[in-house]
PDB file of N, CA and C in Angstrom:
ATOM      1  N   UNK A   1       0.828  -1.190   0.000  1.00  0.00           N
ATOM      2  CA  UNK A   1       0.000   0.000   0.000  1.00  0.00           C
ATOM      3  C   UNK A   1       0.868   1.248   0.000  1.00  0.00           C
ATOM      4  N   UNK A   2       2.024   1.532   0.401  1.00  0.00           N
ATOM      5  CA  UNK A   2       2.434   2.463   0.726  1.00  0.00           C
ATOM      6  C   UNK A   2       3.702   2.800  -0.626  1.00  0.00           C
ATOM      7  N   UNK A   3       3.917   1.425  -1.454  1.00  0.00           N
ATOM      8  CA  UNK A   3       4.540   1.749  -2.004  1.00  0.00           C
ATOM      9  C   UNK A   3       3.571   2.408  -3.483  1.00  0.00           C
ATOM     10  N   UNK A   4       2.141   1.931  -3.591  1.00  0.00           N
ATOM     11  CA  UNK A   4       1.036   3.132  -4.718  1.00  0.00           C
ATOM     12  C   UNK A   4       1.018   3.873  -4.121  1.00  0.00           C
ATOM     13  N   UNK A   5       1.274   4.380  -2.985  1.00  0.00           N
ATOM     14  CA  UNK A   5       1.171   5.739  -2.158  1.00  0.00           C
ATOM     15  C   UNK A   5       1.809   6.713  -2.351  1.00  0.00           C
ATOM     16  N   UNK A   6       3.031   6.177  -2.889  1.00  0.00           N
ATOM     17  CA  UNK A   6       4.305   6.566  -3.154  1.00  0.00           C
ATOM     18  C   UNK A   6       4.346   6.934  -4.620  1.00  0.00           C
ATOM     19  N   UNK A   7       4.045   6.159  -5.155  1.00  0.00           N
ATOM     20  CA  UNK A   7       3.829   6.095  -6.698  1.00  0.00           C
ATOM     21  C   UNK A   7       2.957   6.816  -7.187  1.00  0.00           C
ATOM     22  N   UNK A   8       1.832   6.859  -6.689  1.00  0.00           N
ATOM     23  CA  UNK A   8       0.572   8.055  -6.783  1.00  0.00           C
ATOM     24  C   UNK A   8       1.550   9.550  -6.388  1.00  0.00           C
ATOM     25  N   UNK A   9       1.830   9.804  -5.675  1.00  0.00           N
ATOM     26  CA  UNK A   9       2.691  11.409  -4.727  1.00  0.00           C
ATOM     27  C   UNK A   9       3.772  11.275  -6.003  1.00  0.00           C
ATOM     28  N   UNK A  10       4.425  10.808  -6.317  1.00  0.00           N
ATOM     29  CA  UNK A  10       5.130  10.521  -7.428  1.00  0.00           C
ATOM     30  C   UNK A  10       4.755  11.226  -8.571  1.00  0.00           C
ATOM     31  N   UNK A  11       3.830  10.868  -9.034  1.00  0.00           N
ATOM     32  CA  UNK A  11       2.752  10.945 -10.209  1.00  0.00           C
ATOM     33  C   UNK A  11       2.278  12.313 -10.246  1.00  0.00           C
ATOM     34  N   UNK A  12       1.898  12.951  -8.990  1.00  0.00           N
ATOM     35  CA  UNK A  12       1.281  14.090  -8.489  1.00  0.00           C
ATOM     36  C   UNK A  12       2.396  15.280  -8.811  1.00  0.00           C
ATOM     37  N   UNK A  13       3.605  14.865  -8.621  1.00  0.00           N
ATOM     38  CA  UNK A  13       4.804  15.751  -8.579  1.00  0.00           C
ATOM     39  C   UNK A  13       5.393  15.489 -10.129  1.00  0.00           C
ATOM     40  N   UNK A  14       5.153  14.831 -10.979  1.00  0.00           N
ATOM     41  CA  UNK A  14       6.013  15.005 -12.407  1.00  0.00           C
ATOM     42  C   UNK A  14       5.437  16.513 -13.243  1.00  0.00           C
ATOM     43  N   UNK A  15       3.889  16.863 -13.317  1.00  0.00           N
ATOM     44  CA  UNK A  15       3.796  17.724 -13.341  1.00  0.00           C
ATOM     45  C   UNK A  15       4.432  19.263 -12.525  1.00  0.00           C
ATOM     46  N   UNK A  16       4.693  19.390 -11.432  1.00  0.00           N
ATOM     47  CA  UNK A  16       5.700  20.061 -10.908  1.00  0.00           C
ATOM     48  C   UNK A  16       6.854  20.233 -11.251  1.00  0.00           C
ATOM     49  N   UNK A  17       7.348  18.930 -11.204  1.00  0.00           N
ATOM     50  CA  UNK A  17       9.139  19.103 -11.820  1.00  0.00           C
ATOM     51  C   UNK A  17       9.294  19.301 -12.846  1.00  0.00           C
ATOM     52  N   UNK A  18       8.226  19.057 -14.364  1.00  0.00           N
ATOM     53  CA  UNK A  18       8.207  19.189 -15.466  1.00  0.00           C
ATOM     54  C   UNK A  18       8.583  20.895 -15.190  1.00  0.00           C
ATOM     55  N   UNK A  19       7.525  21.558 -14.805  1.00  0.00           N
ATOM     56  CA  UNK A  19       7.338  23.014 -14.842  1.00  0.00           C
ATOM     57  C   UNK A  19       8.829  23.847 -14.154  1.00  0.00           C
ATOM     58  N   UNK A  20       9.362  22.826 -12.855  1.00  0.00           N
ATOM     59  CA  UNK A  20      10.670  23.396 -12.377  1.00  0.00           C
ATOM     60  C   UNK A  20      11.756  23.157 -13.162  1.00  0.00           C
ATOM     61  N   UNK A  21      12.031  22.042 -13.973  1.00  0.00           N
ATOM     62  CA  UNK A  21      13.123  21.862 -15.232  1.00  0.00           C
ATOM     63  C   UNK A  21      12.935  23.014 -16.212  1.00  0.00           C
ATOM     64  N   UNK A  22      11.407  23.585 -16.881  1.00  0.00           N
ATOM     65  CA  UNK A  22      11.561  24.562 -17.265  1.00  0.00           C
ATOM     66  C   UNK A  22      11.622  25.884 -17.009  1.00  0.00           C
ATOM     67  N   UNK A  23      11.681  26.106 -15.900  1.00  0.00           N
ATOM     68  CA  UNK A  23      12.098  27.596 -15.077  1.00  0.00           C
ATOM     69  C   UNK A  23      13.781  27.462 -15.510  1.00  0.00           C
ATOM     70  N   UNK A  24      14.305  26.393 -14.710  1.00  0.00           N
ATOM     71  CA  UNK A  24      15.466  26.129 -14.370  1.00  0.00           C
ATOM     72  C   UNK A  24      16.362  26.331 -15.958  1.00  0.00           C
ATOM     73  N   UNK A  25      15.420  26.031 -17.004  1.00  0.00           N
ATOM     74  CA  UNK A  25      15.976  26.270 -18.342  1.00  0.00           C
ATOM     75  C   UNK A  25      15.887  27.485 -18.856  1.00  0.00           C
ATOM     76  N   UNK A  26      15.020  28.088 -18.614  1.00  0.00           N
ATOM     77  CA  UNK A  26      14.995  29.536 -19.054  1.00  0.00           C
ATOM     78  C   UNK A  26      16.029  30.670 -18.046  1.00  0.00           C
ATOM     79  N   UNK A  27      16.170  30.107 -16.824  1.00  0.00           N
ATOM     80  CA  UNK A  27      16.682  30.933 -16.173  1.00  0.00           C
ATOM     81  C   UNK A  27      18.573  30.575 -16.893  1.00  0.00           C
ATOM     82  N   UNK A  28      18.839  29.844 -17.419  1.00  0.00           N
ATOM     83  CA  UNK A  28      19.948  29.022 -18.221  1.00  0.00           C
ATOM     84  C   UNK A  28      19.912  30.033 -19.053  1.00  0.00           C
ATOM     85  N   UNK A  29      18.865  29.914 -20.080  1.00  0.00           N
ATOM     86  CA  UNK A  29      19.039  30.279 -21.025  1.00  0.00           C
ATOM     87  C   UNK A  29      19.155  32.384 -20.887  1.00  0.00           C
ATOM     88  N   UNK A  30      18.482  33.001 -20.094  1.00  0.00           N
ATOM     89  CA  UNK A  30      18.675  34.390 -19.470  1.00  0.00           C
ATOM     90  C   UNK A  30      19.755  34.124 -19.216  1.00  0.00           C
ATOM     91  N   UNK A  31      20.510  33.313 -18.814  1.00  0.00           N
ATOM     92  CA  UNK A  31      22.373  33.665 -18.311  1.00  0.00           C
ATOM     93  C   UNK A  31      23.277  33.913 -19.554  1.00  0.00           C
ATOM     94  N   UNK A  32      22.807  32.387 -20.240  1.00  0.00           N
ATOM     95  CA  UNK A  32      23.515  32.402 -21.576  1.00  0.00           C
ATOM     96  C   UNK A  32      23.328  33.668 -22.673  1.00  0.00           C
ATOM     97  N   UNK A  33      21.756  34.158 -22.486  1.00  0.00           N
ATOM     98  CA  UNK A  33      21.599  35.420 -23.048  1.00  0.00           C
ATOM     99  C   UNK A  33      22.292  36.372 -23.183  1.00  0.00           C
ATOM    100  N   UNK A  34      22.887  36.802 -21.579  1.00  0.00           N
ATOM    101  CA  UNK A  34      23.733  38.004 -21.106  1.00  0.00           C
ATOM    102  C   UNK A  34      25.112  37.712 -21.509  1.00  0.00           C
ATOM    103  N   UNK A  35      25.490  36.669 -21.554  1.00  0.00           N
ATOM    104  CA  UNK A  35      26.969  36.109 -21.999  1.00  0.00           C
ATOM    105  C   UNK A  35      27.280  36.570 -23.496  1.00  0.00           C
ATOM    106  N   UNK A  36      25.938  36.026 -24.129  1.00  0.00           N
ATOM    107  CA  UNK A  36      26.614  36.318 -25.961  1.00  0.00           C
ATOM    108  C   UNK A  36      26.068  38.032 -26.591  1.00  0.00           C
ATOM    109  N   UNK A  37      26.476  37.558 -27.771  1.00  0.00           N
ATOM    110  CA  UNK A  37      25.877  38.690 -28.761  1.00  0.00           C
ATOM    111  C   UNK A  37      24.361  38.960 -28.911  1.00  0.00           C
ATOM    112  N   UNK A  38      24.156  40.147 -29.379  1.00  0.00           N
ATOM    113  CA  UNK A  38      22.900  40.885 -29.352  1.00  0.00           C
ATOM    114  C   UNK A  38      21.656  40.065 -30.077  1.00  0.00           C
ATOM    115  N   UNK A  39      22.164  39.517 -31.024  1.00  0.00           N
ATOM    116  CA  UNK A  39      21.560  38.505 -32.211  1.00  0.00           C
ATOM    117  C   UNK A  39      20.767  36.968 -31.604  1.00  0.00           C
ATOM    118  N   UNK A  40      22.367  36.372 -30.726  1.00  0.00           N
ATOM    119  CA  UNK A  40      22.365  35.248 -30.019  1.00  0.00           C
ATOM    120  C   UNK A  40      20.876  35.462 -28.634  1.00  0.00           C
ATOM    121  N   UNK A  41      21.322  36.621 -28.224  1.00  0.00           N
ATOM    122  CA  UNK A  41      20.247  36.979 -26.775  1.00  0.00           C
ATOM    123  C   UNK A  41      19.079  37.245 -27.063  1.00  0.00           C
ATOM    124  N   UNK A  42      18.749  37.624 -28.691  1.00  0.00           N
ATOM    125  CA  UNK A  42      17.512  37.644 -29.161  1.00  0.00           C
ATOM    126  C   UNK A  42      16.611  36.350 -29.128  1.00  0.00           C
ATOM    127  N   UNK A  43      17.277  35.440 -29.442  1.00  0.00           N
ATOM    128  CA  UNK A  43      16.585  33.985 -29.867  1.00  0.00           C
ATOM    129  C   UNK A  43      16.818  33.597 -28.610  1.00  0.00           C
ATOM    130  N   UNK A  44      17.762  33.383 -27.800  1.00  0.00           N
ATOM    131  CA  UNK A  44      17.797  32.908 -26.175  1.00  0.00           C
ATOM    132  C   UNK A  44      16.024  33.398 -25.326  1.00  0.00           C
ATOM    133  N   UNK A  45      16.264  35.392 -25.547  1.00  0.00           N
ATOM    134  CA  UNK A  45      15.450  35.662 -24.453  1.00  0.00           C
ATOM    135  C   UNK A  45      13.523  34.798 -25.241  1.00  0.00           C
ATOM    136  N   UNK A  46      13.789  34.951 -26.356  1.00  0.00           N
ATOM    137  CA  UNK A  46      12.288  34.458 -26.820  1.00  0.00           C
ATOM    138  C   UNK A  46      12.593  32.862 -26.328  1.00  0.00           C
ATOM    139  N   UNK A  47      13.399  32.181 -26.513  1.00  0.00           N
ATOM    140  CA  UNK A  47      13.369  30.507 -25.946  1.00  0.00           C
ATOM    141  C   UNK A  47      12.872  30.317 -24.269  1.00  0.00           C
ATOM    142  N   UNK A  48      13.688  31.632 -24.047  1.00  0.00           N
ATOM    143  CA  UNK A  48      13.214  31.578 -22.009  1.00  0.00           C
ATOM    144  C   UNK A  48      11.849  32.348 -21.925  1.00  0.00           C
ATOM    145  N   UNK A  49      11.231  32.888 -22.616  1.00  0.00           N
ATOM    146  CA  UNK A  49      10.223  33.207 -22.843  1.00  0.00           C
ATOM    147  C   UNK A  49       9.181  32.196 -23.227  1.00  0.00           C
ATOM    148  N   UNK A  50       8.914  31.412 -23.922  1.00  0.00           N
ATOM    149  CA  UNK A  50       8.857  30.175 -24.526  1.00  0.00           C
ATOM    150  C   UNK A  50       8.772  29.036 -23.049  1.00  0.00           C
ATOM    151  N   UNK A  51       9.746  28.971 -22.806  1.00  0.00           N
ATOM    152  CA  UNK A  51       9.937  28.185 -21.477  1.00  0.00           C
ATOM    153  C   UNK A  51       9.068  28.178 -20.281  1.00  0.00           C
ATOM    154  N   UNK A  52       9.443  29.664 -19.713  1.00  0.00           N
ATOM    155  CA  UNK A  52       8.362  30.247 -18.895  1.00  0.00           C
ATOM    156  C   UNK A  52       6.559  29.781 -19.013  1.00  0.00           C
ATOM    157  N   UNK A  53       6.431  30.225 -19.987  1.00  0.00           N
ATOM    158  CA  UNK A  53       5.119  30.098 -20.602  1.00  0.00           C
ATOM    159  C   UNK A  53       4.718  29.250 -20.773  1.00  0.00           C
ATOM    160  N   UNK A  54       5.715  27.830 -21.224  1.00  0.00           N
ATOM    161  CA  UNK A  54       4.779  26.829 -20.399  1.00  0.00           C
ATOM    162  C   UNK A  54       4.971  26.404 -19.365  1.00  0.00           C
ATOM    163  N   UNK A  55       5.934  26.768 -19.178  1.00  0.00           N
ATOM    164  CA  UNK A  55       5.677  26.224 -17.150  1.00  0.00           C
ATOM    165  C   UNK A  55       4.353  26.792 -16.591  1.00  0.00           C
ATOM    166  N   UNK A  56       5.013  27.990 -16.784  1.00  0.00           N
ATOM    167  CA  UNK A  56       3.481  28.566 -16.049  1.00  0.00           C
ATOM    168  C   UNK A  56       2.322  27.822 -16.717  1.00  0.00           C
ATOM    169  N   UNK A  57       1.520  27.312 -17.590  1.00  0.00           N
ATOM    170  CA  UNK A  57       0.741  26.863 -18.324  1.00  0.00           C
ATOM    171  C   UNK A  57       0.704  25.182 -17.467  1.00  0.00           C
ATOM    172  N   UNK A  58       1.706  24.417 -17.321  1.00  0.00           N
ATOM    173  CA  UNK A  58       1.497  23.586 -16.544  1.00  0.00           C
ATOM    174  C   UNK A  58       1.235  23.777 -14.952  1.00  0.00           C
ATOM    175  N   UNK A  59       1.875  24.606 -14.468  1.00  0.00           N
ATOM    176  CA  UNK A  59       1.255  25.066 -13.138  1.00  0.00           C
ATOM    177  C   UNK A  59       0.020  25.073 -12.994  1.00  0.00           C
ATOM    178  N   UNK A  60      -0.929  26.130 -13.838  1.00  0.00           N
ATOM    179  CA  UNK A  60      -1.922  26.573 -13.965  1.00  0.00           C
ATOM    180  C   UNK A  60      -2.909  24.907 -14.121  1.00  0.00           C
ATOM    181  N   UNK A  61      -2.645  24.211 -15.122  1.00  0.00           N
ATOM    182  CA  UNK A  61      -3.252  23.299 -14.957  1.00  0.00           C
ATOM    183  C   UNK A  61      -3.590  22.161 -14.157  1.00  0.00           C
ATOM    184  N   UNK A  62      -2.268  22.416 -13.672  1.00  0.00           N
ATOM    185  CA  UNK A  62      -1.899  21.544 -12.381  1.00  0.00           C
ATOM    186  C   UNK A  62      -2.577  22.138 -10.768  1.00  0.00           C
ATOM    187  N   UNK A  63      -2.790  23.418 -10.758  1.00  0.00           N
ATOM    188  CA  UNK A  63      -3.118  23.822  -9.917  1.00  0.00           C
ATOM    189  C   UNK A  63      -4.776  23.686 -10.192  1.00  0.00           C
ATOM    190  N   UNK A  64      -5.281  23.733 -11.771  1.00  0.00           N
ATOM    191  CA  UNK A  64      -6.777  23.417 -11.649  1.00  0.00           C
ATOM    192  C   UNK A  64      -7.164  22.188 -11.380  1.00  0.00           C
ATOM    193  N   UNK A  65      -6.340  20.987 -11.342  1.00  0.00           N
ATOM    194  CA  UNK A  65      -6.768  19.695 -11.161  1.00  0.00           C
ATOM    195  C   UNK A  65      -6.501  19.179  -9.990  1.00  0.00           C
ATOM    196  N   UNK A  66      -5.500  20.069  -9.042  1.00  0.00           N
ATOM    197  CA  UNK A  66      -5.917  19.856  -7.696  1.00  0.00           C
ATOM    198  C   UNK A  66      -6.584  20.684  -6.993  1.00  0.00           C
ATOM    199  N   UNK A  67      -7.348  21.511  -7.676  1.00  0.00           N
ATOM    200  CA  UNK A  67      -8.597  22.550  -6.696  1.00  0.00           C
ATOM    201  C   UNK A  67      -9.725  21.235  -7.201  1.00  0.00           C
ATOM    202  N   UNK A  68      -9.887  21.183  -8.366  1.00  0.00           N
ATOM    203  CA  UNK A  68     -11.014  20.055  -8.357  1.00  0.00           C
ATOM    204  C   UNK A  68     -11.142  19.344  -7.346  1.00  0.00           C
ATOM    205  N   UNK A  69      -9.838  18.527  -7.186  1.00  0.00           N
ATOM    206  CA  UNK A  69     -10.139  17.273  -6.200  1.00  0.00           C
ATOM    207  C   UNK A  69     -10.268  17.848  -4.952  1.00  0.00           C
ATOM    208  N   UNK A  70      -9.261  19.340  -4.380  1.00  0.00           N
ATOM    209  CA  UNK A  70      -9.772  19.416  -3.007  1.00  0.00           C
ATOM    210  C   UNK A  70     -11.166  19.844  -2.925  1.00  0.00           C
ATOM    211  N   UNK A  71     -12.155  20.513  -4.173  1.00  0.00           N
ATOM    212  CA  UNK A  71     -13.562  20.914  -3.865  1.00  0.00           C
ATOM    213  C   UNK A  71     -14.196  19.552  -3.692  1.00  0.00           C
ATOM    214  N   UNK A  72     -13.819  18.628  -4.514  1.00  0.00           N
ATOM    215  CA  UNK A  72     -14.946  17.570  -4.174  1.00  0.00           C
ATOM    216  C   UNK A  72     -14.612  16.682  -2.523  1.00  0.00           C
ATOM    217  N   UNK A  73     -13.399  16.534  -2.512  1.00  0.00           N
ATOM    218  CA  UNK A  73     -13.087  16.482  -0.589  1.00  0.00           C
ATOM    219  C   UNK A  73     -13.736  17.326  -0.404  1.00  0.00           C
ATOM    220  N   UNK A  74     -13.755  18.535  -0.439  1.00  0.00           N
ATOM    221  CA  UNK A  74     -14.614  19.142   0.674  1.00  0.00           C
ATOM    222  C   UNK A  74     -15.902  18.862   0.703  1.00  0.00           C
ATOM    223  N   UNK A  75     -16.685  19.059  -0.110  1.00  0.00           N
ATOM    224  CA  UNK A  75     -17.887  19.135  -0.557  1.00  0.00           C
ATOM    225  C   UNK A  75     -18.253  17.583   0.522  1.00  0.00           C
ATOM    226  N   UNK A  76     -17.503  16.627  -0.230  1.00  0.00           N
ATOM    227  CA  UNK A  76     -18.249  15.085   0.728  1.00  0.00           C
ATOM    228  C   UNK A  76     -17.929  15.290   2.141  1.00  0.00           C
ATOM    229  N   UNK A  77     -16.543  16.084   2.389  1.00  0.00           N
ATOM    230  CA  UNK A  77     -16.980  16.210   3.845  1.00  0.00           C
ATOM    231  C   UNK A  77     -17.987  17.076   4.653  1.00  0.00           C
ATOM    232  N   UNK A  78     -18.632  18.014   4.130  1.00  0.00           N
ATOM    233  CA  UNK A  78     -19.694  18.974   4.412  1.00  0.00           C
ATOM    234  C   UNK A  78     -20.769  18.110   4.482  1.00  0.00           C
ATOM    235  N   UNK A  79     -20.791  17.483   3.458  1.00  0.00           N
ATOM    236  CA  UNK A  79     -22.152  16.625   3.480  1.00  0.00           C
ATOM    237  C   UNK A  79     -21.758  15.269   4.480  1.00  0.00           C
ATOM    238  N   UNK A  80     -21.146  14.998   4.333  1.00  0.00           N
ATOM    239  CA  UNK A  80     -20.587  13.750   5.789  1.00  0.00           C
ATOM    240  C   UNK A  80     -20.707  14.133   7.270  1.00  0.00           C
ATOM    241  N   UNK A  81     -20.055  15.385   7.130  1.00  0.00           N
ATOM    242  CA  UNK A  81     -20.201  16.034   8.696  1.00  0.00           C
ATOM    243  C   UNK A  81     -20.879  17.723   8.867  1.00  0.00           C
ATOM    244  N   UNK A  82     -22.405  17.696   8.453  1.00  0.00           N
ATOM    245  CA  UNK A  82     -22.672  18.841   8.407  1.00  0.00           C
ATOM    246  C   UNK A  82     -22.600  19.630   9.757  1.00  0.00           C
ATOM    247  N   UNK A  83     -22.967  19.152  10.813  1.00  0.00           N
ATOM    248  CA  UNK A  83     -23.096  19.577  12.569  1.00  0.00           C
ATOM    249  C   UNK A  83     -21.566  20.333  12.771  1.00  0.00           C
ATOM    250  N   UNK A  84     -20.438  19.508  12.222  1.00  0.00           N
ATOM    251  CA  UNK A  84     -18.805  19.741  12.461  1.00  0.00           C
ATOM    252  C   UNK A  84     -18.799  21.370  11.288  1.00  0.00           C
ATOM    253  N   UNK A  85     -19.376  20.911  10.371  1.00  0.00           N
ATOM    254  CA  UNK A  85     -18.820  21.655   9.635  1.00  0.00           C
ATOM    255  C   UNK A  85     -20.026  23.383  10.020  1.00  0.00           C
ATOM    256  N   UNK A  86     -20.670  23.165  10.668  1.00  0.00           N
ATOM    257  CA  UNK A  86     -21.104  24.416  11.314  1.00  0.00           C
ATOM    258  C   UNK A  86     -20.545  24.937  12.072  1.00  0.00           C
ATOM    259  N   UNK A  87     -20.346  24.224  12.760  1.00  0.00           N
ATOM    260  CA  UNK A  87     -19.370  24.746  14.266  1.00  0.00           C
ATOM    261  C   UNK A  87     -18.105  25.056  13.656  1.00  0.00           C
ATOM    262  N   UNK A  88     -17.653  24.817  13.002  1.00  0.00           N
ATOM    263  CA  UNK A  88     -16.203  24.858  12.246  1.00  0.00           C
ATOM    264  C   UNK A  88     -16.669  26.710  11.821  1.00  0.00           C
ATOM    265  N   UNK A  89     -17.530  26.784  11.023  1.00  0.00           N
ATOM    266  CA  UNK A  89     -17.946  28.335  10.251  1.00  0.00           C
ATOM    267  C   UNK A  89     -18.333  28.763  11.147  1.00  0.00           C
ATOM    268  N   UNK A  90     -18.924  28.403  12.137  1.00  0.00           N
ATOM    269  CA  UNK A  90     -19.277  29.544  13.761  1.00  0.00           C
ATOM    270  C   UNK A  90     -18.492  30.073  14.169  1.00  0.00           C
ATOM    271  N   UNK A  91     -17.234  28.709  14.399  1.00  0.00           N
ATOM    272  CA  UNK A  91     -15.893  29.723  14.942  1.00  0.00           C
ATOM    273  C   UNK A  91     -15.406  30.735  14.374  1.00  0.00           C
ATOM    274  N   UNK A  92     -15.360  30.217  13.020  1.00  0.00           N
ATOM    275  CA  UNK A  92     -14.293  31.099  11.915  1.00  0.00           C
ATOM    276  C   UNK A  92     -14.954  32.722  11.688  1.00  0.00           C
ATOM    277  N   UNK A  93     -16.360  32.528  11.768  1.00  0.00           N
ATOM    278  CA  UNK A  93     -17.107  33.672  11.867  1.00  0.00           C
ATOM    279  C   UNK A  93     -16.906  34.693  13.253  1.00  0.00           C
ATOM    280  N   UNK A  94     -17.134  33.749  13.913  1.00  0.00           N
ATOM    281  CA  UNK A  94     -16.458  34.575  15.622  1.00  0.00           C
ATOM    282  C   UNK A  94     -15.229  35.019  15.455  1.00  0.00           C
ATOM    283  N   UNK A  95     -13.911  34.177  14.892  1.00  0.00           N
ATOM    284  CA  UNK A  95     -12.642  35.024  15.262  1.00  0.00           C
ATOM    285  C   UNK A  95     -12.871  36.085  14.443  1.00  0.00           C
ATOM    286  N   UNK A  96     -13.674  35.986  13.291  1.00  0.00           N
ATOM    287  CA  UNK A  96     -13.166  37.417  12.320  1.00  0.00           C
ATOM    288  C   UNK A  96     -13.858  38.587  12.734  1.00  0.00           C
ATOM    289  N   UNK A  97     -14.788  37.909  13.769  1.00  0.00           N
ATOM    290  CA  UNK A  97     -15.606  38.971  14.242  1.00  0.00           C
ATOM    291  C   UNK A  97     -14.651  39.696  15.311  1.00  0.00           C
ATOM    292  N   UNK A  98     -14.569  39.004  16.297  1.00  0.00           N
ATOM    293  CA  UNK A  98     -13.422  39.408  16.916  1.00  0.00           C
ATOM    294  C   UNK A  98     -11.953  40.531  16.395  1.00  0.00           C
ATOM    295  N   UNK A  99     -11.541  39.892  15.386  1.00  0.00           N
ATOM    296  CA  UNK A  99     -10.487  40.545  15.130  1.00  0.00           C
ATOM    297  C   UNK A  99     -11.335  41.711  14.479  1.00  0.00           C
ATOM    298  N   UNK A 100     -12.207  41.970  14.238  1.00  0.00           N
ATOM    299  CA  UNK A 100     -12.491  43.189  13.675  1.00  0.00           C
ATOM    300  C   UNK A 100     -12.662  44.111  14.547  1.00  0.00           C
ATOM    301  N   UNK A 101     -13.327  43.743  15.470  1.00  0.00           N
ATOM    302  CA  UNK A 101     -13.717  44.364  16.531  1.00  0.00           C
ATOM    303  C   UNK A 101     -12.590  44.831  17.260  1.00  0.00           C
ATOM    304  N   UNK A 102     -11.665  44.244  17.552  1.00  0.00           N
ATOM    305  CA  UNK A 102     -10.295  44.657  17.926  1.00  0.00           C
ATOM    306  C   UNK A 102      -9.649  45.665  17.157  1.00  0.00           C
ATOM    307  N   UNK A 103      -9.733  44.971  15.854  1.00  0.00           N
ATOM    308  CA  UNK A 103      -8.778  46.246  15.204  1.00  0.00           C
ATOM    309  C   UNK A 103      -9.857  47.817  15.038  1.00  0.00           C
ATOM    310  N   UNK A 104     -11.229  47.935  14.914  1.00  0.00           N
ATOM    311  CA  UNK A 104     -11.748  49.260  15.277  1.00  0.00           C
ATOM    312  C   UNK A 104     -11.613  49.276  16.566  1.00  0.00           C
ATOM    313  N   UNK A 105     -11.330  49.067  17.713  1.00  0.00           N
ATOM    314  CA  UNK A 105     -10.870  49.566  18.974  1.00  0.00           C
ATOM    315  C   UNK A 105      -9.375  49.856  19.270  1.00  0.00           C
ATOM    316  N   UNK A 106      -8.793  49.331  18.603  1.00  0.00           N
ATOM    317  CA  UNK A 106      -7.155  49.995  18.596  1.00  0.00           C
ATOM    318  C   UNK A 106      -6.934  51.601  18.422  1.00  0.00           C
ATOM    319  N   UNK A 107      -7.439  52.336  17.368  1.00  0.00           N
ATOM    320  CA  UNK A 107      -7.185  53.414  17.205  1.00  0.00           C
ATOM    321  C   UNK A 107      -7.940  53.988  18.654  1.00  0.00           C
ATOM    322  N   UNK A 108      -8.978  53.957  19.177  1.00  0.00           N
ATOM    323  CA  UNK A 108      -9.498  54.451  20.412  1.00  0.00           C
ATOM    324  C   UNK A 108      -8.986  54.166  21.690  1.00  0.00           C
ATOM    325  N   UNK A 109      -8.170  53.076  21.626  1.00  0.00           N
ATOM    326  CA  UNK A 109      -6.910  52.801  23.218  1.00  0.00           C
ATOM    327  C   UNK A 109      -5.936  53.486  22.902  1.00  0.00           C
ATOM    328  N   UNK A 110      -5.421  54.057  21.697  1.00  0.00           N
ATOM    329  CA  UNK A 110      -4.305  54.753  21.362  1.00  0.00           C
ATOM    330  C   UNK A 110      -4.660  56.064  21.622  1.00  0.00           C
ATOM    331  N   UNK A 111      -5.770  56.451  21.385  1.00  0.00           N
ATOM    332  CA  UNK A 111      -5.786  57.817  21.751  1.00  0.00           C
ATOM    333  C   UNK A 111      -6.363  58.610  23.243  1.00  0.00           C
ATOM    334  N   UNK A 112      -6.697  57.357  23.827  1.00  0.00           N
ATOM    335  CA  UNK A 112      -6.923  57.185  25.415  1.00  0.00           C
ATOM    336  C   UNK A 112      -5.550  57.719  25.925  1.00  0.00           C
TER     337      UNK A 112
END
């Protein structure tokens, strides 16, 4: 079990490293840019440009296919534990209430 566990987290991260090999190449290729001729740094900075763009592009996708899965976790746990998951938004509603309330009373202890 622990070794599909492994293999799955694995799996989860090639998209990541895909996207960090291409940072890691463009930021290469911006070095090599500054090193050569005006001509050479032309076609470099559009390649690290190029690069970038899809990293970021895999991020982005990567980051939409794990909001999916954490909405649908959430979602079954709301519906699994609705009682928890009130009390959970009661609190969260109280501290912010709280901290608000605090921070409009700060300026009025300061000038006490």
């Amino acid at each position: 079990m622990a070794t599909s566990s492994r293999k799955s987290h694995a799996k989860d991260l090639e998209p990541v490293e895909r996207a960090h090999k291409a940072v890691d190449r463009a930021i290469s290729d911006l070095k090599d840019a500054a090193e050569t001729g005006k001509t050479d740094a032309d076609a470099m900075l559009a390649a690290a440009a190029t690069a970038l763009g899809r990293a970021a592009h895999t991020i982005a996708e990567e980051t939409r296919r794990r909001s999916t899965e954490v909405t649908k976790v959430a979602t079954k746990e709301v519906r699994e534990h609705p009682v928890a998951t009130t009390a959970i938004a009661t609190a969260v509603i109280a501290t912010i209430a709280g901290l608000v309330l605090a921070i409009r009373q700060a300026p009025r202890k300061l000038l006490r």
